[in-house]
Every structure is written in C-alpha cells, then in structure tokens.
PDB file of N, CA and C in Angstrom:
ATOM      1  N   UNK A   1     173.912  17.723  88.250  1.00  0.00           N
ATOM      2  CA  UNK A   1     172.547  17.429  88.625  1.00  0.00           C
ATOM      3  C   UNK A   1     171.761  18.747  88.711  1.00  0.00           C
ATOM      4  N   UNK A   2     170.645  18.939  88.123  1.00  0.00           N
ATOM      5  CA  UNK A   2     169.661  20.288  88.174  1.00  0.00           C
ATOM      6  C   UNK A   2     168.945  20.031  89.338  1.00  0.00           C
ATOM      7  N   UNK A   3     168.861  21.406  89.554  1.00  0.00           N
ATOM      8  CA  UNK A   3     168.525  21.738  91.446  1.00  0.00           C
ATOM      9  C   UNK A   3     166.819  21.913  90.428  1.00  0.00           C
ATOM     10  N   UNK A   4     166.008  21.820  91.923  1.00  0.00           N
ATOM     11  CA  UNK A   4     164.204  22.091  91.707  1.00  0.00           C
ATOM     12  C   UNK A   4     164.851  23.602  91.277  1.00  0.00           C
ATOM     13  N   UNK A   5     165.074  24.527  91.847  1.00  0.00           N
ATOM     14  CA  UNK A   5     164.868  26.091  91.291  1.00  0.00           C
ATOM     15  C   UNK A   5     165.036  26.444  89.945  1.00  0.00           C
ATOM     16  N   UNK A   6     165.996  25.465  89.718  1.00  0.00           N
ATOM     17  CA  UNK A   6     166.460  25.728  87.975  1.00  0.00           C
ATOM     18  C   UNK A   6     165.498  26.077  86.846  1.00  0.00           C
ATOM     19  N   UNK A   7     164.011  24.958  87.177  1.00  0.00           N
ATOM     20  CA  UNK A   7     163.258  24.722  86.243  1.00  0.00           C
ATOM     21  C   UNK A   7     162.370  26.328  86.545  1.00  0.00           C
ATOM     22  N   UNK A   8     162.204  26.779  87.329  1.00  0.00           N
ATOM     23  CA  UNK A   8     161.401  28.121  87.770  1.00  0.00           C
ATOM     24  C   UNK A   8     162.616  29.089  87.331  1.00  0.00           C
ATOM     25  N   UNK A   9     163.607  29.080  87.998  1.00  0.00           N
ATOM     26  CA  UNK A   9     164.869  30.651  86.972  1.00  0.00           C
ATOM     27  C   UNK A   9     164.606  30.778  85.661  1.00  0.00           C
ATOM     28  N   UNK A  10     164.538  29.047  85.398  1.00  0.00           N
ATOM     29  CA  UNK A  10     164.498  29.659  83.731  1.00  0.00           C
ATOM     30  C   UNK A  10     163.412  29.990  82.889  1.00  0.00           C
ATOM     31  N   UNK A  11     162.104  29.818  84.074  1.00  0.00           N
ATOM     32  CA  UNK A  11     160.874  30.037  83.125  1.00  0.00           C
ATOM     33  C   UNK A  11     160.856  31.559  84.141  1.00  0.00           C
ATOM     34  N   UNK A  12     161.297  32.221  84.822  1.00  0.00           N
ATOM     35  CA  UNK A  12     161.499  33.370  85.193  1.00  0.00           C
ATOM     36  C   UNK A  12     162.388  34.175  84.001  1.00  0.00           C
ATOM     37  N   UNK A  13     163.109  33.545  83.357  1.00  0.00           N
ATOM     38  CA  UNK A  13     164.580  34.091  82.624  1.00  0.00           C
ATOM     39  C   UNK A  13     163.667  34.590  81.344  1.00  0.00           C
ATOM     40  N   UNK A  14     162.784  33.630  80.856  1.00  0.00           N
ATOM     41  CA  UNK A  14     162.117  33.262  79.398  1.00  0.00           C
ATOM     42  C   UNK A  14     161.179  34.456  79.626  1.00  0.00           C
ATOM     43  N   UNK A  15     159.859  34.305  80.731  1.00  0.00           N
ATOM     44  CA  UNK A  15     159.201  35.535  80.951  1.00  0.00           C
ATOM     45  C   UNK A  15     159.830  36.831  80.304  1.00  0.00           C
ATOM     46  N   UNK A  16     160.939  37.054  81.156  1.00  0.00           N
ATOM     47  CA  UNK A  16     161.636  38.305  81.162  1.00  0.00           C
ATOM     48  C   UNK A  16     162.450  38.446  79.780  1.00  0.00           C
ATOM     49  N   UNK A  17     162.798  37.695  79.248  1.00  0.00           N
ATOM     50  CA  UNK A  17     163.252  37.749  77.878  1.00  0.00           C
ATOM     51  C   UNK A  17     162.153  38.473  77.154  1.00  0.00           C
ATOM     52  N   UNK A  18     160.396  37.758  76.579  1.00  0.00           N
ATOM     53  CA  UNK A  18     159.758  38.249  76.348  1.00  0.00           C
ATOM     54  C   UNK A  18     159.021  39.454  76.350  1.00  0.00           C
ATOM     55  N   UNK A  19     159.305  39.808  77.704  1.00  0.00           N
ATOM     56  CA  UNK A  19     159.039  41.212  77.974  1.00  0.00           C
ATOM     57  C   UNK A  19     159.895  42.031  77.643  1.00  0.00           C
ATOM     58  N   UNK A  20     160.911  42.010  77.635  1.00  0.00           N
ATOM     59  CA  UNK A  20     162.265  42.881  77.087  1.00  0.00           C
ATOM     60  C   UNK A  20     162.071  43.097  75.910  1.00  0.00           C
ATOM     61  N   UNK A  21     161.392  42.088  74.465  1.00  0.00           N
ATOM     62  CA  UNK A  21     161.628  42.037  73.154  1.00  0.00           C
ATOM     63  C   UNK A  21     160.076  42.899  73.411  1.00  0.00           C
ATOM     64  N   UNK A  22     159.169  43.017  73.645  1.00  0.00           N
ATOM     65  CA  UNK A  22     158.243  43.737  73.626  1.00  0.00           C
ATOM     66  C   UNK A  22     158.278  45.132  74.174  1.00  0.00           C
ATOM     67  N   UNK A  23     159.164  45.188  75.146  1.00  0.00           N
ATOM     68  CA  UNK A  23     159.463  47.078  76.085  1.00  0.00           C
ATOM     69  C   UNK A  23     160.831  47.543  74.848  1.00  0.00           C
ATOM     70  N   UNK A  24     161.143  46.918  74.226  1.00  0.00           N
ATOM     71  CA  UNK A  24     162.261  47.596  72.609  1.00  0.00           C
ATOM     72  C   UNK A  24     160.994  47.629  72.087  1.00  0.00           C
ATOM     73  N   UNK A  25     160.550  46.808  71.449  1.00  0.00           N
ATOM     74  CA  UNK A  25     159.428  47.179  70.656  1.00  0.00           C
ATOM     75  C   UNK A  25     158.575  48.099  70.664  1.00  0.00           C
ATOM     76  N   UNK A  26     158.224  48.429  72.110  1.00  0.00           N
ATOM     77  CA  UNK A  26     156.847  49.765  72.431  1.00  0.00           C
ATOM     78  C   UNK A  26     157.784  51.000  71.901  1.00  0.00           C
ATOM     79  N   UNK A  27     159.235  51.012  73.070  1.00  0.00           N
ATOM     80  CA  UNK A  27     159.958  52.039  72.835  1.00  0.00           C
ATOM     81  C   UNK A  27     160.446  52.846  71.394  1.00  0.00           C
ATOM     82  N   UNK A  28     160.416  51.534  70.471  1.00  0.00           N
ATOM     83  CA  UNK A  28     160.839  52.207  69.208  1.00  0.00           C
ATOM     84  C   UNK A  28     160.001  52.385  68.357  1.00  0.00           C
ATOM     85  N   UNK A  29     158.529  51.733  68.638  1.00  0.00           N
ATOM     86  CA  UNK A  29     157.520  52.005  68.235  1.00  0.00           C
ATOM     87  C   UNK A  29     157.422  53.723  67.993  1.00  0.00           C
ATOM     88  N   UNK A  30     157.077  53.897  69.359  1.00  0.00           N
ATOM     89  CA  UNK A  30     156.883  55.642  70.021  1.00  0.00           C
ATOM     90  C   UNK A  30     157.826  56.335  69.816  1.00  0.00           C
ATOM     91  N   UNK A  31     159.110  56.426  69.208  1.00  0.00           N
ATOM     92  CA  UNK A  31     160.105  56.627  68.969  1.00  0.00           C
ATOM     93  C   UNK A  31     159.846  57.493  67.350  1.00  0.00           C
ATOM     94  N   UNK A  32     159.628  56.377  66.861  1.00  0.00           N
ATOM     95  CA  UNK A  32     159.572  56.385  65.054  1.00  0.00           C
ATOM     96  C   UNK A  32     158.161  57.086  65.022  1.00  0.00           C
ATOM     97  N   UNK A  33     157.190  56.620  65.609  1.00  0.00           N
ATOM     98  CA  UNK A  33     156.061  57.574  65.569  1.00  0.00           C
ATOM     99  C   UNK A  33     156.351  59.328  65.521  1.00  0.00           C
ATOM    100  N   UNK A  34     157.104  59.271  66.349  1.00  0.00           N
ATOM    101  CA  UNK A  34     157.226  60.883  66.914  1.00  0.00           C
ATOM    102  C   UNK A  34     157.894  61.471  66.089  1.00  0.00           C
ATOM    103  N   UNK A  35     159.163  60.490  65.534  1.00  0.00           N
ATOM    104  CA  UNK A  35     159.922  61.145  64.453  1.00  0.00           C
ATOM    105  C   UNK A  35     159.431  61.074  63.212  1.00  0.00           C
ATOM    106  N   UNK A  36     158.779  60.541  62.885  1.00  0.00           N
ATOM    107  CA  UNK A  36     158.046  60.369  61.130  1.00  0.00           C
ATOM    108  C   UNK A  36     156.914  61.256  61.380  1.00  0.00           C
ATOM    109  N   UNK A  37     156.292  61.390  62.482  1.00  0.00           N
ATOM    110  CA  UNK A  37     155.107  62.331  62.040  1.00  0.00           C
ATOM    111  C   UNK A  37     153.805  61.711  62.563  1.00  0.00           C
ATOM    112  N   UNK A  38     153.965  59.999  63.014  1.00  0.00           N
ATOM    113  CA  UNK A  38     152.633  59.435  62.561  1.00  0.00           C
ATOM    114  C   UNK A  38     151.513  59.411  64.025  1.00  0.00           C
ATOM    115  N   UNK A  39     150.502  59.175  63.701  1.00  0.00           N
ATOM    116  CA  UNK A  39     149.618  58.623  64.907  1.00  0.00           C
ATOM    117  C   UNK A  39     149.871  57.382  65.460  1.00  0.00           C
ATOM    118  N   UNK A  40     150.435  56.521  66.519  1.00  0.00           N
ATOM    119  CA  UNK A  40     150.527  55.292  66.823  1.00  0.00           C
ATOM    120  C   UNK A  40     150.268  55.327  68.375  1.00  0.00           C
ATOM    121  N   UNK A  41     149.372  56.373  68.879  1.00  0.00           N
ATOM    122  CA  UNK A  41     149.255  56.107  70.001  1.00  0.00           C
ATOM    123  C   UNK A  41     148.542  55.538  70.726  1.00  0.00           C
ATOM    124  N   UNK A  42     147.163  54.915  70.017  1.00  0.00           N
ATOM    125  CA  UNK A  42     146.754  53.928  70.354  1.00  0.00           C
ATOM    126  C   UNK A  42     147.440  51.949  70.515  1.00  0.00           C
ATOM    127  N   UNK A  43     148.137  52.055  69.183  1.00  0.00           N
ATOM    128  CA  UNK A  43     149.058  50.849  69.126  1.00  0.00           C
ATOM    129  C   UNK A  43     150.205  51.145  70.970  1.00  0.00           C
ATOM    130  N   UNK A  44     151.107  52.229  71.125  1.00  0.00           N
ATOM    131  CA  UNK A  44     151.679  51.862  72.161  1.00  0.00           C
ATOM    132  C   UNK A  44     150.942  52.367  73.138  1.00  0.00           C
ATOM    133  N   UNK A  45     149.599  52.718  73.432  1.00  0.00           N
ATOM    134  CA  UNK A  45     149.240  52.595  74.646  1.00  0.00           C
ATOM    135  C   UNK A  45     148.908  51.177  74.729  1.00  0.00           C
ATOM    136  N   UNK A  46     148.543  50.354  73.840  1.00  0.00           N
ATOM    137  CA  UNK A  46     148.091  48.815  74.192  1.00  0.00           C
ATOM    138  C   UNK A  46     149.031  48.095  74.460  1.00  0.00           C
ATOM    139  N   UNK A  47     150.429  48.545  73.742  1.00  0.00           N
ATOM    140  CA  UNK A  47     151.514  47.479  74.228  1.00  0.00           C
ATOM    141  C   UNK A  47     151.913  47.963  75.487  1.00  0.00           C
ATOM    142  N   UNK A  48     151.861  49.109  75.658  1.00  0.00           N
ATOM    143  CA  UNK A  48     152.249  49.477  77.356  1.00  0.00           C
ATOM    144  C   UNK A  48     151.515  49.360  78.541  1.00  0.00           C
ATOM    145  N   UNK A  49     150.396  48.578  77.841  1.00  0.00           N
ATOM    146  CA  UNK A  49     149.494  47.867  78.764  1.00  0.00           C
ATOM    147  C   UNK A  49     149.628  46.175  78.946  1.00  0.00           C
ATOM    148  N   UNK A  50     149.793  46.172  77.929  1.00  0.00           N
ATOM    149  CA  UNK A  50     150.628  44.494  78.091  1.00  0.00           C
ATOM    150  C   UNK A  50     151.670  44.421  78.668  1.00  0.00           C
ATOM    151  N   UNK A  51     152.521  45.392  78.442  1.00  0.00           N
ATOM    152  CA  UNK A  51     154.105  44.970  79.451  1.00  0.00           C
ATOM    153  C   UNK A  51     153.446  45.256  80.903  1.00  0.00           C
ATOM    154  N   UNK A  52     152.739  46.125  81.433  1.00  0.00           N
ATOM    155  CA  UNK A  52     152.311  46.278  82.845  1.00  0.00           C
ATOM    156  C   UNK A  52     151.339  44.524  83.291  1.00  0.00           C
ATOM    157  N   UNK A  53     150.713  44.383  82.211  1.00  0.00           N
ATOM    158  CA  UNK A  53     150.022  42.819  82.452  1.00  0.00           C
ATOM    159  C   UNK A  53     150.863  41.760  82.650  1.00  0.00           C
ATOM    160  N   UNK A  54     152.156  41.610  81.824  1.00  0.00           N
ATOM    161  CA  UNK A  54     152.999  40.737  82.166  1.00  0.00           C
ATOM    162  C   UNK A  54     154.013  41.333  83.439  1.00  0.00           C
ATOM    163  N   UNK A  55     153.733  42.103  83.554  1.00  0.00           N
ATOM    164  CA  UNK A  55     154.870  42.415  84.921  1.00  0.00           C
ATOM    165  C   UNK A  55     153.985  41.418  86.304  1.00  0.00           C
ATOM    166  N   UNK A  56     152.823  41.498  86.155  1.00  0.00           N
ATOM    167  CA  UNK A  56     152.505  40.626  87.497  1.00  0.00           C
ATOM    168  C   UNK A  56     152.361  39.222  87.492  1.00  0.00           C
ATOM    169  N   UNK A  57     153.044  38.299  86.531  1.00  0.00           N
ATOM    170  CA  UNK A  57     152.601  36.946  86.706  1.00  0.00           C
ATOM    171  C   UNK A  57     153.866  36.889  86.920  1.00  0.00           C
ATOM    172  N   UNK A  58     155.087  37.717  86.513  1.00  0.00           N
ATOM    173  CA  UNK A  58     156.399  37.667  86.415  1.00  0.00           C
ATOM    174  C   UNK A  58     157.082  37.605  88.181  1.00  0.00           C
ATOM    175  N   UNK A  59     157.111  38.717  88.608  1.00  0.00           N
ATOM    176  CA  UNK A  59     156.468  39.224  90.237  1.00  0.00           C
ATOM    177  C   UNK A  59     156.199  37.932  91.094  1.00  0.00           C
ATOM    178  N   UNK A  60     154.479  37.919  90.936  1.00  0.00           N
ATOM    179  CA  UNK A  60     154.099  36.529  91.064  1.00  0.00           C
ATOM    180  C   UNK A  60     155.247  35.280  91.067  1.00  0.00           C
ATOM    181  N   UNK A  61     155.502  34.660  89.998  1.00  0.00           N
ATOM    182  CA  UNK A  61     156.818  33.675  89.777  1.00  0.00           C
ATOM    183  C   UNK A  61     158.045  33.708  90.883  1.00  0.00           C
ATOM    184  N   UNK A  62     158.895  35.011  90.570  1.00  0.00           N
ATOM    185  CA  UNK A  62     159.532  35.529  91.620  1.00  0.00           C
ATOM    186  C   UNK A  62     159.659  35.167  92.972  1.00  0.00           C
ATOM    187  N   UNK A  63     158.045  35.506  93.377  1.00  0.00           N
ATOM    188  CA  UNK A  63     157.728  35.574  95.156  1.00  0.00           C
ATOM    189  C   UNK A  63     157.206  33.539  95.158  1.00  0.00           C
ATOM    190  N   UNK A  64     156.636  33.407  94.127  1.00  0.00           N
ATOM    191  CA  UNK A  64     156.469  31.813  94.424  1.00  0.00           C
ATOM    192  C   UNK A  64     158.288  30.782  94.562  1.00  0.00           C
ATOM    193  N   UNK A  65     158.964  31.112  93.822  1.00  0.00           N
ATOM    194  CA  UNK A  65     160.413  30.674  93.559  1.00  0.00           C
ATOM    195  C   UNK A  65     161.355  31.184  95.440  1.00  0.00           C
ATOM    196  N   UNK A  66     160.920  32.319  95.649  1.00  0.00           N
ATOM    197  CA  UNK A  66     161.603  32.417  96.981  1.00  0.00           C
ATOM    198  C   UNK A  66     160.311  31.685  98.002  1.00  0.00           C
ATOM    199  N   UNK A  67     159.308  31.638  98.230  1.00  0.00           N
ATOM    200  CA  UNK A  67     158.898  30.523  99.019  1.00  0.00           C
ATOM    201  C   UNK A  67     158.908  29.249  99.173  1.00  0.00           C
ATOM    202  N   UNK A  68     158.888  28.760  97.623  1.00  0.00           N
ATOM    203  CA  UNK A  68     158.772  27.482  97.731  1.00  0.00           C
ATOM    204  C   UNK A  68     160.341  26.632  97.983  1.00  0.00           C
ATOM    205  N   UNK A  69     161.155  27.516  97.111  1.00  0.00           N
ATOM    206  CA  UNK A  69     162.947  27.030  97.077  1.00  0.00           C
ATOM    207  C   UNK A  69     163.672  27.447  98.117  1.00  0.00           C
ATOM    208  N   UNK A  70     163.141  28.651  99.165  1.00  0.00           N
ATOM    209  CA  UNK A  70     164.104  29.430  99.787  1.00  0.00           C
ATOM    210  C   UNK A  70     165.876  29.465  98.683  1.00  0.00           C
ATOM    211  N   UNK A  71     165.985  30.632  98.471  1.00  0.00           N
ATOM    212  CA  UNK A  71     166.999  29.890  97.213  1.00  0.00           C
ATOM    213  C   UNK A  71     168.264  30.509  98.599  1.00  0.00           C
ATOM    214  N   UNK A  72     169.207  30.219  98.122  1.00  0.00           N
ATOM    215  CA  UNK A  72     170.742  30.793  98.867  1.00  0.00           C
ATOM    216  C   UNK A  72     170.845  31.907  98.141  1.00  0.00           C
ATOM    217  N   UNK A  73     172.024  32.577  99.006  1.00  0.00           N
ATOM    218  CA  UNK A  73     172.271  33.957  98.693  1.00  0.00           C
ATOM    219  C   UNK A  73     172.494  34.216  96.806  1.00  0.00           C
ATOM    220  N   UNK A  74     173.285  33.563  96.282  1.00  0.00           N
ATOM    221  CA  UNK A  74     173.645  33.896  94.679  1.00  0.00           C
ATOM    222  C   UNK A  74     172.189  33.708  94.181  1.00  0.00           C
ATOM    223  N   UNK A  75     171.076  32.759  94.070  1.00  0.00           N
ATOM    224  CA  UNK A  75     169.760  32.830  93.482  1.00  0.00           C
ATOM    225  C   UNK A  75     168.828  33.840  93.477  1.00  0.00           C
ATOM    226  N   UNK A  76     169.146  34.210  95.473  1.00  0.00           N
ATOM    227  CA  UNK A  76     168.634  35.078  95.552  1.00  0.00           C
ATOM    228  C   UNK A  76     168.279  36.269  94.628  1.00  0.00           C
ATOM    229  N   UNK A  77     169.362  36.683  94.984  1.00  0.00           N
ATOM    230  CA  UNK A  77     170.281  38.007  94.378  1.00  0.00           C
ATOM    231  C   UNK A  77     169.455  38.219  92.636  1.00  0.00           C
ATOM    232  N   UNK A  78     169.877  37.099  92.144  1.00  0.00           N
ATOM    233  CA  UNK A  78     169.545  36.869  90.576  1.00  0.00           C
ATOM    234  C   UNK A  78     167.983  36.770  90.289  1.00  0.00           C
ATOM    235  N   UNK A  79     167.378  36.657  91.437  1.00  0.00           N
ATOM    236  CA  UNK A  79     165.664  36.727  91.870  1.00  0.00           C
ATOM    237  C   UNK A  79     165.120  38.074  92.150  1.00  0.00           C
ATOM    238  N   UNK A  80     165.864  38.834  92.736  1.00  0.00           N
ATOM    239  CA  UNK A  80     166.329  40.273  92.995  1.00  0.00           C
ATOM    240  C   UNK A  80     166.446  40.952  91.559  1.00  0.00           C
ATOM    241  N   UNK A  81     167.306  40.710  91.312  1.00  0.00           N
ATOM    242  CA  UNK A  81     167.447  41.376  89.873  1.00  0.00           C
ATOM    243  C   UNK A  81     166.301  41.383  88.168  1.00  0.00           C
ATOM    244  N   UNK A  82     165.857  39.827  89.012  1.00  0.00           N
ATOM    245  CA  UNK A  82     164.749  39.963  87.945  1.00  0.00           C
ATOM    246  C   UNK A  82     163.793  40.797  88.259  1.00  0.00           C
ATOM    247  N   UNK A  83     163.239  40.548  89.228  1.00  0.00           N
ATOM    248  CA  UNK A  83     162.020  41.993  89.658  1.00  0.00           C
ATOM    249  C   UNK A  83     162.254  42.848  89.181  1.00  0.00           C
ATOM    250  N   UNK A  84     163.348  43.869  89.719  1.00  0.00           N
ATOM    251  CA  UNK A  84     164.002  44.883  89.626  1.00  0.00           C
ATOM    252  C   UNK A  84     163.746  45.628  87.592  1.00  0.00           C
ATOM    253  N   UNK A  85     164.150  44.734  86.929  1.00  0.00           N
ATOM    254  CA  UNK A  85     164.050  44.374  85.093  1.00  0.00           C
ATOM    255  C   UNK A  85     163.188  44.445  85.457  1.00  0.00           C
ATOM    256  N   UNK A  86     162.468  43.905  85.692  1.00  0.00           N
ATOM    257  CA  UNK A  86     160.613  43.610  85.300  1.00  0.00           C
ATOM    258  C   UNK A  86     160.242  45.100  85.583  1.00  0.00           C
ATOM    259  N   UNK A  87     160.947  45.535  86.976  1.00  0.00           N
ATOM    260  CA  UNK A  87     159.785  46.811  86.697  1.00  0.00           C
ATOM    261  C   UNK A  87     160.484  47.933  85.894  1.00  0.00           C
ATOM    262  N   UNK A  88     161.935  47.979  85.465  1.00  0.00           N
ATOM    263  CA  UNK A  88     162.274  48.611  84.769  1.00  0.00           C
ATOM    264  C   UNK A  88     161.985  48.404  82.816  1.00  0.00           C
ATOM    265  N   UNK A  89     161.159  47.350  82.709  1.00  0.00           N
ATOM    266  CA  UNK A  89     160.620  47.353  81.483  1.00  0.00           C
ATOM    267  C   UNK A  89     159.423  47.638  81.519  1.00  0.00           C
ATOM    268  N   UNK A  90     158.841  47.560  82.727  1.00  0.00           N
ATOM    269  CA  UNK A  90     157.539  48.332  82.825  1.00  0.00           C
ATOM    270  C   UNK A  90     157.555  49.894  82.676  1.00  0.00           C
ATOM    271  N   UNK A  91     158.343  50.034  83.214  1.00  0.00           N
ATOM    272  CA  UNK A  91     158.908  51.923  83.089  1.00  0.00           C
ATOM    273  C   UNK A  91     159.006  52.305  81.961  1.00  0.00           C
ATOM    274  N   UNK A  92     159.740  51.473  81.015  1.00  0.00           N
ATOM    275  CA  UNK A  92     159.796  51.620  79.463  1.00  0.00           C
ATOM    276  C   UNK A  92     158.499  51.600  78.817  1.00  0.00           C
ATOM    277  N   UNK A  93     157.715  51.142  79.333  1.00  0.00           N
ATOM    278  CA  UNK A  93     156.385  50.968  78.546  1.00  0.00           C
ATOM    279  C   UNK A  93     155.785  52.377  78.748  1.00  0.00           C
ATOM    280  N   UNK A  94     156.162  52.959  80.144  1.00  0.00           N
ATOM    281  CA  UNK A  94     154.744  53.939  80.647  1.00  0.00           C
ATOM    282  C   UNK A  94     155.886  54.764  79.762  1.00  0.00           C
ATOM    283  N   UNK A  95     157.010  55.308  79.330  1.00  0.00           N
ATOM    284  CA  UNK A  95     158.350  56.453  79.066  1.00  0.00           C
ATOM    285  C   UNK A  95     157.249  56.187  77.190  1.00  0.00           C
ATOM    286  N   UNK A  96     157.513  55.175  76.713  1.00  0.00           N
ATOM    287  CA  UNK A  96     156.994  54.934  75.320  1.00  0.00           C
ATOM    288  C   UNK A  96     155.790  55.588  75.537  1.00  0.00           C
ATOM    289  N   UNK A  97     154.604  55.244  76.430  1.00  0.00           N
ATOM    290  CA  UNK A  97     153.273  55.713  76.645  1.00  0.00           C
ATOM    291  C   UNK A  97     153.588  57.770  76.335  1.00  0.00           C
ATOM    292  N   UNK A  98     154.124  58.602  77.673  1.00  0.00           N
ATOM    293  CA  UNK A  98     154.319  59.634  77.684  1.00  0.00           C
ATOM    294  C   UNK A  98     155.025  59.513  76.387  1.00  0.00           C
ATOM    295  N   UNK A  99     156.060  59.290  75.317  1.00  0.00           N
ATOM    296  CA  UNK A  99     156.519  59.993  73.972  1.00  0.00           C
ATOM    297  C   UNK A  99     155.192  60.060  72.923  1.00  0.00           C
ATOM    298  N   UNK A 100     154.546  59.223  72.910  1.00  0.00           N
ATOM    299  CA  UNK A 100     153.496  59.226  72.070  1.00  0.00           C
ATOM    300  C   UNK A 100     152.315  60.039  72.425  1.00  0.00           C
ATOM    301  N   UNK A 101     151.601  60.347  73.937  1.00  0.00           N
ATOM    302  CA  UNK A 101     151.108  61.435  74.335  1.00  0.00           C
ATOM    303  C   UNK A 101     151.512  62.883  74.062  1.00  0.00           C
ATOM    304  N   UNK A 102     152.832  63.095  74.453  1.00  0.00           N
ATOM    305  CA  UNK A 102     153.806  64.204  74.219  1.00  0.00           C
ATOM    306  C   UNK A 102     153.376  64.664  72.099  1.00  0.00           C
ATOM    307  N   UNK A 103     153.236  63.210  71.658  1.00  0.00           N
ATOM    308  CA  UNK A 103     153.253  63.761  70.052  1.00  0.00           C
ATOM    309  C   UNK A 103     152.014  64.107  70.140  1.00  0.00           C
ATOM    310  N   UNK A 104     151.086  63.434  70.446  1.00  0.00           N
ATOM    311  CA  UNK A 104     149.344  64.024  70.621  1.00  0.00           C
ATOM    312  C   UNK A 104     149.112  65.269  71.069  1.00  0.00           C
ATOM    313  N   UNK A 105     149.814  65.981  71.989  1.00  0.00           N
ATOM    314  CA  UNK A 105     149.267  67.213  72.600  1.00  0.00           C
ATOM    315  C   UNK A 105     149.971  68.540  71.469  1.00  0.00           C
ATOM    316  N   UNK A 106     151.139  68.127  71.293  1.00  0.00           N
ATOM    317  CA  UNK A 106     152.327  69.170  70.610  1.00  0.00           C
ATOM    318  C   UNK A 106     152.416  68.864  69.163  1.00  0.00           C
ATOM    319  N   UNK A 107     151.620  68.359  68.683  1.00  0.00           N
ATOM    320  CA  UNK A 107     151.702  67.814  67.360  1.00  0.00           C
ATOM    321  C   UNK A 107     153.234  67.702  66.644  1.00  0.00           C
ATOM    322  N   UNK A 108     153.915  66.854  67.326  1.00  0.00           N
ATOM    323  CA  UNK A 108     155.282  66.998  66.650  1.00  0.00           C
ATOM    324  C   UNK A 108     156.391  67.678  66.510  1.00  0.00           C
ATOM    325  N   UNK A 109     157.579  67.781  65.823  1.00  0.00           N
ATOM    326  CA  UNK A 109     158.352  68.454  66.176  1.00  0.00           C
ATOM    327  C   UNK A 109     158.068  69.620  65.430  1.00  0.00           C
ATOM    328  N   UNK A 110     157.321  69.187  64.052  1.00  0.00           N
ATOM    329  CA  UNK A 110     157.370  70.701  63.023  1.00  0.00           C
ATOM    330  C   UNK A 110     156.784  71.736  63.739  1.00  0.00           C
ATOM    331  N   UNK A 111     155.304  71.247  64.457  1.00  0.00           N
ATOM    332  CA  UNK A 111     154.783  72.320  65.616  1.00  0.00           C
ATOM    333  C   UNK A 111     155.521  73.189  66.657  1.00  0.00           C
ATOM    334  N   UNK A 112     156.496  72.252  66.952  1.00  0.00           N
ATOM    335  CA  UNK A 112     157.341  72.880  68.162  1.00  0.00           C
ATOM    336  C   UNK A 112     157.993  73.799  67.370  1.00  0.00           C
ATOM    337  N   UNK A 113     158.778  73.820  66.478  1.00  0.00           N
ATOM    338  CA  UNK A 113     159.968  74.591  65.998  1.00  0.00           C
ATOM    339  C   UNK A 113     158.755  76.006  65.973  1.00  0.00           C
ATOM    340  N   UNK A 114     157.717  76.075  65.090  1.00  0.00           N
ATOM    341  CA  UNK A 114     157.050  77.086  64.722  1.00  0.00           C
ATOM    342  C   UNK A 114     156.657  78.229  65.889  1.00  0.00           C
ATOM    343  N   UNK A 115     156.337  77.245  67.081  1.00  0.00           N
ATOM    344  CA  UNK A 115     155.796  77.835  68.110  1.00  0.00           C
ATOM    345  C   UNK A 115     157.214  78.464  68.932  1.00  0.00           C
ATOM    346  N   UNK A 116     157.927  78.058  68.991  1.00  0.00           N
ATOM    347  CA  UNK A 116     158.994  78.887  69.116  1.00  0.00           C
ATOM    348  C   UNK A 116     160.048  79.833  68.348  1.00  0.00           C
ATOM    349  N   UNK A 117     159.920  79.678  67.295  1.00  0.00           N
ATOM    350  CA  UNK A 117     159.943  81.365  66.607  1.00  0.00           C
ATOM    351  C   UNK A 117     159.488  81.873  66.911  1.00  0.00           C
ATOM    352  N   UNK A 118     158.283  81.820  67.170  1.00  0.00           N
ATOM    353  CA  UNK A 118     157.101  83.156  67.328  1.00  0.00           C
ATOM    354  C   UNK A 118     157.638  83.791  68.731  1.00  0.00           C
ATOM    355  N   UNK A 119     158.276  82.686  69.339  1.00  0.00           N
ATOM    356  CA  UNK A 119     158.657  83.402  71.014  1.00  0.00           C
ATOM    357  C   UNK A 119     159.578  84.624  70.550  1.00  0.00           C
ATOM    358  N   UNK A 120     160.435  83.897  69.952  1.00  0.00           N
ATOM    359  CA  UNK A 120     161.951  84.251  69.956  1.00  0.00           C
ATOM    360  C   UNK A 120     161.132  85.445  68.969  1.00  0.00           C
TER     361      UNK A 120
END
C-alpha cells in the first residue's frame, strides 16, 4: 500500500533528478568552454541561474513534505539528503559560473602559459 509521502518523495526525487542533468550540463558546459578557447559565459551564467531558481521550489517541497507528513526517522533522513544535493548542485552551478569568469579575465590557458614565462 503507498503511504501519502510517497507521492511528494518522488516528485522531490524527479525535481532533483532534473537539476542534476542540468548542474552536469552547466559544469561541462564551462569546462569545454575553457578548454577549446570559446566564449560561453553568458550561456553558463544563465544556466547557473536556473539551477539557483530551481533550488527554491525544491527546498520549498522539502519543508512542505516534513510538515504536512511529519515523515519517521528513514524519510526523514532521505528529506535531509535531498536538500543537502540541492544545494550541492547549486554550488556546481556558481563553481561552472567562476570557470567561465576565470576564462573572461585570463583569457585562457594560452594567456596563462605566456604570462608566465615572462616571470620565469
């Protein structure tokens, strides 16, 4: 028999799925940018603004699922852990944000190497 919480975990589960396939996405976005050379820092500042937008309906969900269900300790826990993801894919978004800034200021790696010969 499915408990009331079930139907909220799993639209908590689905949220967080989505956000995960989008915080890989920013990350390797800003990733490949930096390593090919290219400009994309407008593209992952917008997606790293969307993963911060979906972090609060997610949150939200969360804190509605422990009021309305009071869940027991194992739900809990697994209610716990989703937050926790949520804001660690938010982190991924702002880490993607700073790699693609980092390529804007330093123009890349070919820049870097040059500017440090000259030290050395």
């Amino acid at each position: 028999m499915k408990r009331l919480i079930d139907a909220g975990m799993e639209q908590l589960a689905s949220m967080l799925f989505r956000m995960g396939e989008l915080a890989q996405k920013t990350v390797s976005l800003s990733i490949m940018n930096y390593i090919e050379g290219t400009h994309g820092h407008t593209q992952v500042n917008t997606l790293s603004d969307t993963l911060s937008s979906m972090a609060d309906p997610i949150e939200d969900t969360a804190f509605e699922i422990i009021a309305r269900f009071q869940p027991v300790a194992s739900d809990l826990r697994i209610v716990k852990s989703y937050m926790k993801i949520c804001y660690d894919f938010r982190r991924y978004g702002r880490y993607a944000l700073d790699i693609s800034q980092i390529y804007e200021r330093l123009g890349g790696m070919g820049e870097c190497d040059l500017v440090f010969r000259k030290i050395i």
